[in-house]
PDB file of N, CA and C in Angstrom:
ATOM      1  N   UNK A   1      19.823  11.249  32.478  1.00  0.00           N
ATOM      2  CA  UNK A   1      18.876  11.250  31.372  1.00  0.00           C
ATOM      3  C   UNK A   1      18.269   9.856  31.255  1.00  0.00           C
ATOM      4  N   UNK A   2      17.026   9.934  30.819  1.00  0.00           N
ATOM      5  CA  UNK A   2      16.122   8.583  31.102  1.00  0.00           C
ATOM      6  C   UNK A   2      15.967   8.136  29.083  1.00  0.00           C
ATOM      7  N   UNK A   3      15.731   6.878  29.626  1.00  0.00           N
ATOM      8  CA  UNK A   3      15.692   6.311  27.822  1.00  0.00           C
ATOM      9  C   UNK A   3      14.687   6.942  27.304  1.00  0.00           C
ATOM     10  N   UNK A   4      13.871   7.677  27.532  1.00  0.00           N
ATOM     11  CA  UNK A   4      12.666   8.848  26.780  1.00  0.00           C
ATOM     12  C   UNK A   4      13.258   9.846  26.257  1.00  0.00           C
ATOM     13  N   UNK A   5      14.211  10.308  27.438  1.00  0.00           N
ATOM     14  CA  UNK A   5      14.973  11.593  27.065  1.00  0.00           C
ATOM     15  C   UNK A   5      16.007  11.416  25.524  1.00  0.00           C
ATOM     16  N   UNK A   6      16.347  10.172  25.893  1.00  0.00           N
ATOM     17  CA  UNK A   6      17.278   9.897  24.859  1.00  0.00           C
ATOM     18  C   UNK A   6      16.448   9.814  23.488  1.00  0.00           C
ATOM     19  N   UNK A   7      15.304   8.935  23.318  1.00  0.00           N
ATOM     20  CA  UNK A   7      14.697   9.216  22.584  1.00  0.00           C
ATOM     21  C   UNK A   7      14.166  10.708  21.672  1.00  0.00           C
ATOM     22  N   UNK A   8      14.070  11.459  22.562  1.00  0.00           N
ATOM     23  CA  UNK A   8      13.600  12.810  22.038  1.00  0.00           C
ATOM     24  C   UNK A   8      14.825  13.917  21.448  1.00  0.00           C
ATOM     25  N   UNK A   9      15.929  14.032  21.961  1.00  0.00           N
ATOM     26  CA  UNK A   9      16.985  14.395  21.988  1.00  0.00           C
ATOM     27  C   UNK A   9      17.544  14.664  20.781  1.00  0.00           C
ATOM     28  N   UNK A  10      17.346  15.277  20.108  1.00  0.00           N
ATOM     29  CA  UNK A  10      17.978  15.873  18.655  1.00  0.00           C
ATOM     30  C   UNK A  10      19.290  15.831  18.503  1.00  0.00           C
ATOM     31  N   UNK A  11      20.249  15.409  19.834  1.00  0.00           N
ATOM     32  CA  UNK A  11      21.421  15.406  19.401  1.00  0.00           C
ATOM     33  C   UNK A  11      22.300  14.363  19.467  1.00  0.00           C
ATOM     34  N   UNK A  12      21.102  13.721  19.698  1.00  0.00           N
ATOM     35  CA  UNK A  12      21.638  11.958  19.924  1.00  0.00           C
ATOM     36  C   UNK A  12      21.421  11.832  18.091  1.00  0.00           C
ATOM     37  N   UNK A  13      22.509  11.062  17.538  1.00  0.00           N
ATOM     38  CA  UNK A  13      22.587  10.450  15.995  1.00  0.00           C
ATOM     39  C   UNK A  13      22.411   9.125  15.741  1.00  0.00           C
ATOM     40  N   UNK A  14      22.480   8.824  14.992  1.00  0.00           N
ATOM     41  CA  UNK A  14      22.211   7.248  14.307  1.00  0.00           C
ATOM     42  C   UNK A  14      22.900   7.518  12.909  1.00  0.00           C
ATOM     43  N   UNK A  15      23.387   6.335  12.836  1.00  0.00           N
ATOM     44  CA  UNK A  15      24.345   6.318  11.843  1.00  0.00           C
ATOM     45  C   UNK A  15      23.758   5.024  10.792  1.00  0.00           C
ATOM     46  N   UNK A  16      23.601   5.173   9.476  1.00  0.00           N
ATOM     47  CA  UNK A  16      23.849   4.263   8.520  1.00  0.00           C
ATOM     48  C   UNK A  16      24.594   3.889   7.279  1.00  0.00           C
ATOM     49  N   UNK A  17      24.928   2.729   7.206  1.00  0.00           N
ATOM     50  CA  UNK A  17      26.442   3.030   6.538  1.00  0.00           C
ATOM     51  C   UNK A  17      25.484   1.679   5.077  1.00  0.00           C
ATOM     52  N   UNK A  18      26.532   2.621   3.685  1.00  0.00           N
ATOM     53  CA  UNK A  18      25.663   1.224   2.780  1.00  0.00           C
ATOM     54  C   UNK A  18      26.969   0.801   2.005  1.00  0.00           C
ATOM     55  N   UNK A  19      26.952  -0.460   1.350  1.00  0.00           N
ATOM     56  CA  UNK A  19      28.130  -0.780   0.802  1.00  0.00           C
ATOM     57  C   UNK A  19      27.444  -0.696  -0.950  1.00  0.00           C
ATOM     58  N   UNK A  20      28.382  -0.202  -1.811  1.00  0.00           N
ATOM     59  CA  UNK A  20      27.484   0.087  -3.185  1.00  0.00           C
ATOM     60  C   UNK A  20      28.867   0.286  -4.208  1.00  0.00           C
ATOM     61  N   UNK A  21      28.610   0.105  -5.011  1.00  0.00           N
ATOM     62  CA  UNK A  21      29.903   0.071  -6.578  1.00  0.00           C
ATOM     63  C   UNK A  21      30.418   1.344  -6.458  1.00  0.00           C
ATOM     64  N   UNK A  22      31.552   1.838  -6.755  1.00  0.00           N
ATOM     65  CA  UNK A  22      32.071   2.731  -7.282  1.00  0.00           C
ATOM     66  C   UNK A  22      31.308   3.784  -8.148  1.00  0.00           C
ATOM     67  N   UNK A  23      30.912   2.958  -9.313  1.00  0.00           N
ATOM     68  CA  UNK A  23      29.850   3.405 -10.103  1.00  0.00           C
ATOM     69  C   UNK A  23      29.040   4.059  -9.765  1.00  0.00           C
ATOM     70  N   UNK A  24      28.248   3.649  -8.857  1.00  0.00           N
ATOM     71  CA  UNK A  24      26.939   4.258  -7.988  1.00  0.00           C
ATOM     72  C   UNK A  24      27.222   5.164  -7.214  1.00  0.00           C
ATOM     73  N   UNK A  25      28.746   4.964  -6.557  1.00  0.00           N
ATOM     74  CA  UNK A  25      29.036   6.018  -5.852  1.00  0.00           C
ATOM     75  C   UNK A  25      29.360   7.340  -6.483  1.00  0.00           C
ATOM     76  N   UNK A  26      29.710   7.045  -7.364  1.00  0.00           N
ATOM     77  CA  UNK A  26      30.022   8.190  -8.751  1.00  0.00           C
ATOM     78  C   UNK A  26      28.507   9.083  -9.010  1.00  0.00           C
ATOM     79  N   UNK A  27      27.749   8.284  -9.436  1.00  0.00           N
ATOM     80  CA  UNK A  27      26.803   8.678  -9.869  1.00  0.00           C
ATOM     81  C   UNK A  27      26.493   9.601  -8.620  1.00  0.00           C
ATOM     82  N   UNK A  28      26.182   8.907  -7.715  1.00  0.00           N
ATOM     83  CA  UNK A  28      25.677   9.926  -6.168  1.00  0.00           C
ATOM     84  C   UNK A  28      25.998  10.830  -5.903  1.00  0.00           C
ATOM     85  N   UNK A  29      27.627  10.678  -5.686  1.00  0.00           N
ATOM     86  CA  UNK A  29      28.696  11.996  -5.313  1.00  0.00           C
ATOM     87  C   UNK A  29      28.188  13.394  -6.392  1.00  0.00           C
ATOM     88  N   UNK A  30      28.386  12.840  -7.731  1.00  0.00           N
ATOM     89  CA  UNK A  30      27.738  14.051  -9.304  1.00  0.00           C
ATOM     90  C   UNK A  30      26.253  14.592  -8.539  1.00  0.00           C
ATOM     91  N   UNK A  31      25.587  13.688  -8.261  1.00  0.00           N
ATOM     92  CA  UNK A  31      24.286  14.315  -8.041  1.00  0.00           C
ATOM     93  C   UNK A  31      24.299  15.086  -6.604  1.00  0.00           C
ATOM     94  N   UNK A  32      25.022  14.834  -6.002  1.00  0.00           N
ATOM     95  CA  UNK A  32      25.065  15.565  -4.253  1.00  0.00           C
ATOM     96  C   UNK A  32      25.759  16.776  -5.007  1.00  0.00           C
ATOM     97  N   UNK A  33      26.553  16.984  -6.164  1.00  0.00           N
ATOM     98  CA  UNK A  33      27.381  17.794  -6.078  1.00  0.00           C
ATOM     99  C   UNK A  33      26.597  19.147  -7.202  1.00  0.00           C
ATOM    100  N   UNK A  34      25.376  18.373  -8.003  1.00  0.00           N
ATOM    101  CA  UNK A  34      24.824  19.400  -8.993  1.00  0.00           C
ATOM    102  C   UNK A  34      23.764  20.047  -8.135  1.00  0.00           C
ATOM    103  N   UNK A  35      23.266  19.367  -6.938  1.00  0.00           N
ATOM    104  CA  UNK A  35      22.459  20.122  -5.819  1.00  0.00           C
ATOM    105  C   UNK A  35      23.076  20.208  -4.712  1.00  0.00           C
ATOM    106  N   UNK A  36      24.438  20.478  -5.020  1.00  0.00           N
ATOM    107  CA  UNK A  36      25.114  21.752  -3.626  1.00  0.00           C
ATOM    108  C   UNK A  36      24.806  21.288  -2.558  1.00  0.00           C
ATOM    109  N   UNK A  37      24.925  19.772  -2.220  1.00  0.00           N
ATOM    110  CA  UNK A  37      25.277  19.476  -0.933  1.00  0.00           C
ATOM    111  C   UNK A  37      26.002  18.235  -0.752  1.00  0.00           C
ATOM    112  N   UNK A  38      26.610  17.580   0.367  1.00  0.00           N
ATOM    113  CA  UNK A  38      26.936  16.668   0.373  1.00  0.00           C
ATOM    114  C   UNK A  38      26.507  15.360   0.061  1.00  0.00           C
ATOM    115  N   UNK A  39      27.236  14.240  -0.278  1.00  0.00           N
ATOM    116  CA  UNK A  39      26.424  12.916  -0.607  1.00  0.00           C
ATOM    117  C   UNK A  39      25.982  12.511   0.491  1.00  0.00           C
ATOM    118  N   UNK A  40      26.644  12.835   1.782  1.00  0.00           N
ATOM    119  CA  UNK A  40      25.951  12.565   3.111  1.00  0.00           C
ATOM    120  C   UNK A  40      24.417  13.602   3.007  1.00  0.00           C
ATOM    121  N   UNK A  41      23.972  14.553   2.864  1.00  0.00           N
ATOM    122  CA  UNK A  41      23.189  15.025   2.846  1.00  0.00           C
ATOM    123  C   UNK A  41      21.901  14.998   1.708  1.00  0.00           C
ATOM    124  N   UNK A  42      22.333  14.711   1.049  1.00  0.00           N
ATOM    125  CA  UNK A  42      22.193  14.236  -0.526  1.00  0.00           C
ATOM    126  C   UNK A  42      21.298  13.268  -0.507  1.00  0.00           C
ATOM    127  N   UNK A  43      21.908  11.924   0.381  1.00  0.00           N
ATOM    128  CA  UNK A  43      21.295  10.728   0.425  1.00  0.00           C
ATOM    129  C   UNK A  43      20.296  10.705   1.667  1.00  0.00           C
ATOM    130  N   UNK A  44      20.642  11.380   2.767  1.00  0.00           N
ATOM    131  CA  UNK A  44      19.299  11.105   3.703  1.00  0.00           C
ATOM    132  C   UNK A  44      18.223  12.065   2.950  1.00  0.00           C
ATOM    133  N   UNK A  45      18.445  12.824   2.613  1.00  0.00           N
ATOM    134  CA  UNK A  45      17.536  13.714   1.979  1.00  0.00           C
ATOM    135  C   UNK A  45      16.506  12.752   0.648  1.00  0.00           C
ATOM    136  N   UNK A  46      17.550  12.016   0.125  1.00  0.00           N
ATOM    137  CA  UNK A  46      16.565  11.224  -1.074  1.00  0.00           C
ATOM    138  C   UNK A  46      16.487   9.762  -0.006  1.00  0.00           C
ATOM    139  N   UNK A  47      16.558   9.635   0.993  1.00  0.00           N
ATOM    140  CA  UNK A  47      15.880   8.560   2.096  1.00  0.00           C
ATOM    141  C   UNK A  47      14.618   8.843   2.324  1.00  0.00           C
ATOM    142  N   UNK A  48      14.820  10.354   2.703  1.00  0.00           N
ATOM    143  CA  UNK A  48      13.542  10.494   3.459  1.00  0.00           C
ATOM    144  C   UNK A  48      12.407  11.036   2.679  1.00  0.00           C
ATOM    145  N   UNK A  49      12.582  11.663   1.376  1.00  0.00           N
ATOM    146  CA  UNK A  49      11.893  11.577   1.104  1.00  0.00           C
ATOM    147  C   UNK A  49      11.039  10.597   0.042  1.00  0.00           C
ATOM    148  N   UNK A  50      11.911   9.378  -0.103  1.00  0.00           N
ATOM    149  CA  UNK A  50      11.286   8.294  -0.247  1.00  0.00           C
ATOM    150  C   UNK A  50      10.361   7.361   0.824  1.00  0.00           C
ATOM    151  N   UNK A  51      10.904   7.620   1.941  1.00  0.00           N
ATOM    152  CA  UNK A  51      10.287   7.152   3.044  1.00  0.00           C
ATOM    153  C   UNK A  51       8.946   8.050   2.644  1.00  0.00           C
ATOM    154  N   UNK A  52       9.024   9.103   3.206  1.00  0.00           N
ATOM    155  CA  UNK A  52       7.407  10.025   2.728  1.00  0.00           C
ATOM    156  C   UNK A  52       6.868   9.445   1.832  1.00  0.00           C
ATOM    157  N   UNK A  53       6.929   9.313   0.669  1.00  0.00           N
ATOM    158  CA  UNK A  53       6.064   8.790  -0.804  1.00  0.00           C
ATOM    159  C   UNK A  53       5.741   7.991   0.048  1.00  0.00           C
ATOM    160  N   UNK A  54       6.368   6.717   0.679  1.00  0.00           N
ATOM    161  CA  UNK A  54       5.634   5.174   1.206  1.00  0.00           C
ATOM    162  C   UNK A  54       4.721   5.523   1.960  1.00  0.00           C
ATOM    163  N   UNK A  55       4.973   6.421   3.286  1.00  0.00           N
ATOM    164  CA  UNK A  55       3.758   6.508   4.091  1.00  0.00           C
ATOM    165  C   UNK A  55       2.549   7.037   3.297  1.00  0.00           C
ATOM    166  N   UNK A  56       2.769   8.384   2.013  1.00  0.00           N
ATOM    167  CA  UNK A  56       1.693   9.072   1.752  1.00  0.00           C
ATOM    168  C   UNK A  56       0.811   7.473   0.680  1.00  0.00           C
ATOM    169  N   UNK A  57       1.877   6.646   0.652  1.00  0.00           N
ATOM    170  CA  UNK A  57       0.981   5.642  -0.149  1.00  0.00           C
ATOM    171  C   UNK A  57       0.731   4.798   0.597  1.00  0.00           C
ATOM    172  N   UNK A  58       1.166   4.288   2.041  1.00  0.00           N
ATOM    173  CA  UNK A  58       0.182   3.382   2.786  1.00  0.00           C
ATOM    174  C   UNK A  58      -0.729   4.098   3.551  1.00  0.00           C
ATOM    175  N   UNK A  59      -0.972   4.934   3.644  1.00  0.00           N
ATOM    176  CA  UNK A  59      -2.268   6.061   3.711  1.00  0.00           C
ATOM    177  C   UNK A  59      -3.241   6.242   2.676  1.00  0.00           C
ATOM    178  N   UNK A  60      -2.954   6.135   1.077  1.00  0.00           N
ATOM    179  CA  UNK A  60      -3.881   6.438   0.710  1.00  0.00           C
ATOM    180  C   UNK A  60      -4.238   4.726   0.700  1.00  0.00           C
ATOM    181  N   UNK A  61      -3.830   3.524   0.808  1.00  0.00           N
ATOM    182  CA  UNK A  61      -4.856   2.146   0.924  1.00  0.00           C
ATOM    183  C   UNK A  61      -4.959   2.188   1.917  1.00  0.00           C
ATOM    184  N   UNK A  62      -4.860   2.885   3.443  1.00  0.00           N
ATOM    185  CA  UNK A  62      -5.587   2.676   4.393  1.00  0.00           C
ATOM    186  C   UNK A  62      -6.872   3.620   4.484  1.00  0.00           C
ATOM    187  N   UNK A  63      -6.997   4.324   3.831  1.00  0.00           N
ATOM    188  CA  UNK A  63      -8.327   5.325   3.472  1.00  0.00           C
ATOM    189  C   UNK A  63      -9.028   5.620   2.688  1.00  0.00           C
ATOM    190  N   UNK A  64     -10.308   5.167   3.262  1.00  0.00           N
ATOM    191  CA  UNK A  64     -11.587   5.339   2.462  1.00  0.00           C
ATOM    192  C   UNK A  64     -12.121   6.863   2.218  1.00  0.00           C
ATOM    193  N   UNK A  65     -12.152   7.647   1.079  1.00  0.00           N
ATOM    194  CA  UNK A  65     -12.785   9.006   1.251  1.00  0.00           C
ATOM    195  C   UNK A  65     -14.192   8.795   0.585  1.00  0.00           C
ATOM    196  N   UNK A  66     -15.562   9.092   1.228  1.00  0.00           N
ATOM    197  CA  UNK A  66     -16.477   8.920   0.627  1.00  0.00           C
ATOM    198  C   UNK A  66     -17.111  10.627   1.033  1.00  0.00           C
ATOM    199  N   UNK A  67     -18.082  10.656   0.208  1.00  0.00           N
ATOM    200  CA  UNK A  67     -18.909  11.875   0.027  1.00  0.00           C
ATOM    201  C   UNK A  67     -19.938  12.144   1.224  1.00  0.00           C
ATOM    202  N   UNK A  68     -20.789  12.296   1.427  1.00  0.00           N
ATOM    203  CA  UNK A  68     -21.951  12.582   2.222  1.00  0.00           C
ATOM    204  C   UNK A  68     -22.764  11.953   1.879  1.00  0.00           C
ATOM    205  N   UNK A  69     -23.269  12.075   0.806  1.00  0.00           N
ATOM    206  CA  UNK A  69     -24.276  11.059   0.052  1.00  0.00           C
ATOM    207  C   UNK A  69     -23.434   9.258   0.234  1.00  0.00           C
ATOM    208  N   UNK A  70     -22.150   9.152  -0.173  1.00  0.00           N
ATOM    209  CA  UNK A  70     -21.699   8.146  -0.179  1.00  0.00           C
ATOM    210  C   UNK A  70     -21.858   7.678   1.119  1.00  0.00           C
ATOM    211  N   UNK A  71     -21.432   8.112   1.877  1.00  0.00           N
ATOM    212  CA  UNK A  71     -21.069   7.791   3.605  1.00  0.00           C
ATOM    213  C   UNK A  71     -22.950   7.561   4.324  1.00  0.00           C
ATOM    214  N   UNK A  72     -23.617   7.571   3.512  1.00  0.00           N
ATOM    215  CA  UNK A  72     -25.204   7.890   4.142  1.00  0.00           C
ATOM    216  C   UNK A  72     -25.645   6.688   3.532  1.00  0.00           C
ATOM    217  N   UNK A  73     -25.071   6.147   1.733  1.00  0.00           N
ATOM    218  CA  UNK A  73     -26.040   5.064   1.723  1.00  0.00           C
ATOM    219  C   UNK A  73     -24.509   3.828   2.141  1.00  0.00           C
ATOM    220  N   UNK A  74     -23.281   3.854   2.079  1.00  0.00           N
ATOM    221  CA  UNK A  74     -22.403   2.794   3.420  1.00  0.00           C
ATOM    222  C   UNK A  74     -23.843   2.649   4.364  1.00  0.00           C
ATOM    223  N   UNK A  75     -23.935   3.185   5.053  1.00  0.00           N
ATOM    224  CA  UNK A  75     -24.505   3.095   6.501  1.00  0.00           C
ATOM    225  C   UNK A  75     -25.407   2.469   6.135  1.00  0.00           C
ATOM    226  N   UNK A  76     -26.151   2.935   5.539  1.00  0.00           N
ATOM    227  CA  UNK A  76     -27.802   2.070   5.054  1.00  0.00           C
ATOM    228  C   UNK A  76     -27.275   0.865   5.176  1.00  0.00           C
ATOM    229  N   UNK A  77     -26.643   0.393   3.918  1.00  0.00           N
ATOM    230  CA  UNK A  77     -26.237  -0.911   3.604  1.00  0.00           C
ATOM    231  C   UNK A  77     -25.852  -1.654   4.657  1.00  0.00           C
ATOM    232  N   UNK A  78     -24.867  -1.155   5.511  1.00  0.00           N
ATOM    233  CA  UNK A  78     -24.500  -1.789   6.426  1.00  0.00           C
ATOM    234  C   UNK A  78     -26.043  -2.223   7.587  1.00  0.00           C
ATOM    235  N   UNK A  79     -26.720  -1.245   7.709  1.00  0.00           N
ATOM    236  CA  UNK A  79     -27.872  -1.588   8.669  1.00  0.00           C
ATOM    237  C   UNK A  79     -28.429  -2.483   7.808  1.00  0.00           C
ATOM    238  N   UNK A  80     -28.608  -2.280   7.065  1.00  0.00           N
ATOM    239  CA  UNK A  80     -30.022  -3.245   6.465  1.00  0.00           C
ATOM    240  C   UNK A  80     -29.541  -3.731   4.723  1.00  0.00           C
ATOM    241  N   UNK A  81     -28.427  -4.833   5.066  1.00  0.00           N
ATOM    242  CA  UNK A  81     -27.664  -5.429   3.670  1.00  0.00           C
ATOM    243  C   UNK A  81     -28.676  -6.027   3.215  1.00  0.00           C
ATOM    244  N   UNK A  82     -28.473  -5.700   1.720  1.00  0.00           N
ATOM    245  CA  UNK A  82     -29.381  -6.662   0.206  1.00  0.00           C
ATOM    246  C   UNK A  82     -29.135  -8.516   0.881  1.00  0.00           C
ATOM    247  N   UNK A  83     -29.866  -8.662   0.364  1.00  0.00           N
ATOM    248  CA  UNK A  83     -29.918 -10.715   0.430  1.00  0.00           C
ATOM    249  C   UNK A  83     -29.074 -10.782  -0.922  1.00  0.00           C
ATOM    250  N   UNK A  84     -28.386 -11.990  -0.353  1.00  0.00           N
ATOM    251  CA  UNK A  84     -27.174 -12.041  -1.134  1.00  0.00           C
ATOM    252  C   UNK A  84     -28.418 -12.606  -2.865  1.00  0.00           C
ATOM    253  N   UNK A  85     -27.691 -12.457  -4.193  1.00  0.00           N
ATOM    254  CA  UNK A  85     -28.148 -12.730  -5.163  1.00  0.00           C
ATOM    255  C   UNK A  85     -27.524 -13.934  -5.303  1.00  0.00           C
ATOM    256  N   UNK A  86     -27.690 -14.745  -6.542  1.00  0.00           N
ATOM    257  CA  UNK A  86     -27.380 -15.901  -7.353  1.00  0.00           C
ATOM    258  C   UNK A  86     -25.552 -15.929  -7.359  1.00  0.00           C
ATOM    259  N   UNK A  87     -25.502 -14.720  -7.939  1.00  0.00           N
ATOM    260  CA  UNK A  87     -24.293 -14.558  -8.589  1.00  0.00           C
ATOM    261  C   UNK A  87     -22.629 -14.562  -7.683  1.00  0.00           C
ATOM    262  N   UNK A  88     -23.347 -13.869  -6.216  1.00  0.00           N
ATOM    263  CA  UNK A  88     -23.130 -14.136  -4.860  1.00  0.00           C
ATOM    264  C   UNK A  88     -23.001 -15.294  -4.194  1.00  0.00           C
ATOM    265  N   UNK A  89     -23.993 -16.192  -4.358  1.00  0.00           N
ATOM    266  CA  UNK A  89     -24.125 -17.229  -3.660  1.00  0.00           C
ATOM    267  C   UNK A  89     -23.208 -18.297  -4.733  1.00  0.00           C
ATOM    268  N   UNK A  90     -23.168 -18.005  -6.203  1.00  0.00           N
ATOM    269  CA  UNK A  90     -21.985 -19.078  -6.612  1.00  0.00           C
ATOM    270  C   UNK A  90     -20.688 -18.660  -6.368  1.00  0.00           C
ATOM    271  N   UNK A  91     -20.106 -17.600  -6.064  1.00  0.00           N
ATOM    272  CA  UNK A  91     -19.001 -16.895  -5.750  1.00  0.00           C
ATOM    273  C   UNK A  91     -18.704 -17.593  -4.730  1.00  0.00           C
ATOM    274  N   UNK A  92     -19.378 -17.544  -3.651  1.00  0.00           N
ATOM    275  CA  UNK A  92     -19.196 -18.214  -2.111  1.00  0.00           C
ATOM    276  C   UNK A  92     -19.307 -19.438  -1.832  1.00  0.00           C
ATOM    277  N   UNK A  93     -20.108 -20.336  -2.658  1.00  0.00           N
ATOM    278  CA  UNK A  93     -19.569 -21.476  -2.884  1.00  0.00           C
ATOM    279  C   UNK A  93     -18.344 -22.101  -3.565  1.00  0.00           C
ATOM    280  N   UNK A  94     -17.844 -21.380  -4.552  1.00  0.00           N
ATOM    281  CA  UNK A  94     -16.572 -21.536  -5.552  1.00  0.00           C
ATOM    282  C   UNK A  94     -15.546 -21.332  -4.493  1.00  0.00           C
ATOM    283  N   UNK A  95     -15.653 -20.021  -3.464  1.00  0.00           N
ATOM    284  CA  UNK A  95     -14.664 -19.827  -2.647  1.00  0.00           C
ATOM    285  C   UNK A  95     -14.488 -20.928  -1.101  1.00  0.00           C
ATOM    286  N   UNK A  96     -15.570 -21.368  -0.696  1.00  0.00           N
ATOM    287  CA  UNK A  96     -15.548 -22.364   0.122  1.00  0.00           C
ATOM    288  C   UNK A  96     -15.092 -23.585  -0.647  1.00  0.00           C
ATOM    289  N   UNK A  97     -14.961 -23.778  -1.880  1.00  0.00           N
ATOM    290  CA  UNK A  97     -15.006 -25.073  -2.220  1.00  0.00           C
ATOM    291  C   UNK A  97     -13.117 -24.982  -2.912  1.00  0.00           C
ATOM    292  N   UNK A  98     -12.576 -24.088  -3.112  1.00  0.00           N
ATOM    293  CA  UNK A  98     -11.546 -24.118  -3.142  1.00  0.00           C
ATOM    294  C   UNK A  98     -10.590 -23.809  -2.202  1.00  0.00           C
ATOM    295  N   UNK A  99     -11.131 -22.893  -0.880  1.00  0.00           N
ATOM    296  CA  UNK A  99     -10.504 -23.149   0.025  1.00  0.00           C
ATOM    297  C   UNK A  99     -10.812 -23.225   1.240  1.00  0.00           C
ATOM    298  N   UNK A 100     -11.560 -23.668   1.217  1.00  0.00           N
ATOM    299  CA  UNK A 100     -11.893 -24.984   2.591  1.00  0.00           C
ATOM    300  C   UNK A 100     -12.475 -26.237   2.318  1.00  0.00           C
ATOM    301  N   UNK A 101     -12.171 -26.417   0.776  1.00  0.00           N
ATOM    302  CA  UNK A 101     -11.741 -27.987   0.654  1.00  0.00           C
ATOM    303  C   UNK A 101     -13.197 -28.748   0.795  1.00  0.00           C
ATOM    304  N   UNK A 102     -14.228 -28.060   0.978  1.00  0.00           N
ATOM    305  CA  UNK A 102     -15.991 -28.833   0.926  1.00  0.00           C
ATOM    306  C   UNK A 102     -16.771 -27.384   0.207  1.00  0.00           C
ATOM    307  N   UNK A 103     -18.116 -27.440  -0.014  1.00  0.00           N
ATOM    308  CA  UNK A 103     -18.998 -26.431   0.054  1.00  0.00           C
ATOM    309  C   UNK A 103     -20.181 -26.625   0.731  1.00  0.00           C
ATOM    310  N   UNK A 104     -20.591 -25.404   1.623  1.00  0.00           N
ATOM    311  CA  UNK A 104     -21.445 -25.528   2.606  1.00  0.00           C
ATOM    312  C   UNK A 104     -22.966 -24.988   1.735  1.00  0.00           C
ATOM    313  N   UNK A 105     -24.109 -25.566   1.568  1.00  0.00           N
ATOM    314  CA  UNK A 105     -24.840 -24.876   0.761  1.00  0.00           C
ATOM    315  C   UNK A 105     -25.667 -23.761   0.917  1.00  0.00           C
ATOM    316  N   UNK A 106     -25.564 -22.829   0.060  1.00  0.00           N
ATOM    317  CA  UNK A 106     -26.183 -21.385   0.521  1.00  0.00           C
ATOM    318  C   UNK A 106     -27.429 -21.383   0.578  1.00  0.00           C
ATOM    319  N   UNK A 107     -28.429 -21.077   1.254  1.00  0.00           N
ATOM    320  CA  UNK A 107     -29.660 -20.829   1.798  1.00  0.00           C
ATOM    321  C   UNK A 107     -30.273 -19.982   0.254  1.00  0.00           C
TER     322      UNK A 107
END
């Protein structure tokens, strides 16, 4: 068997072990035990699906959902951007001038 195989292999395990209070363990064991399964089962189960929540939330800041109309004037903008205004051009000086330590002057 090749290290791919091993990879794919459903019956290869991984083990994680946590060190935690009595207390907590109490608490866990009660709760593995009011949903009828083990605290071993119990806990990968509330792993993973904490793991899920994280991905479904570094998914929603890696994605932009825009409309049709939205996604049509993006594009515009992007082809053919507004000239920066006043309000713009002191922004970008405030930000050059606090961090890069000079200001370069805006056109």
């Amino acid at each position: 068997m090749n290290q791919h195989d091993s990879d794919t292999d459903t019956s290869v395990r991984g083990r994680i072990t946590a060190r935690l209070s009595a207390e907590k363990q109490r608490v866990l064991q009660l709760a593995a035990e009011l949903s009828g399964s083990t605290i071993n089962q119990f806990i990968v189960q509330a792993a993973l699906k904490a793991a899920e929540d994280v991905f479904a939330q570094e998914e929603a800041f890696r994605t932009i959902r825009l409309t049709a109309e939205e996604s049509e004037r993006f594009v515009a903008l992007l082809e053919s951007p507004p000239k920066p205004n006043d309000a713009l051009k002191r922004a970008m000086d405030k930000f050059r001038k606090q961090h890069l330590g000079h200001v370069y002057s805006t056109p």
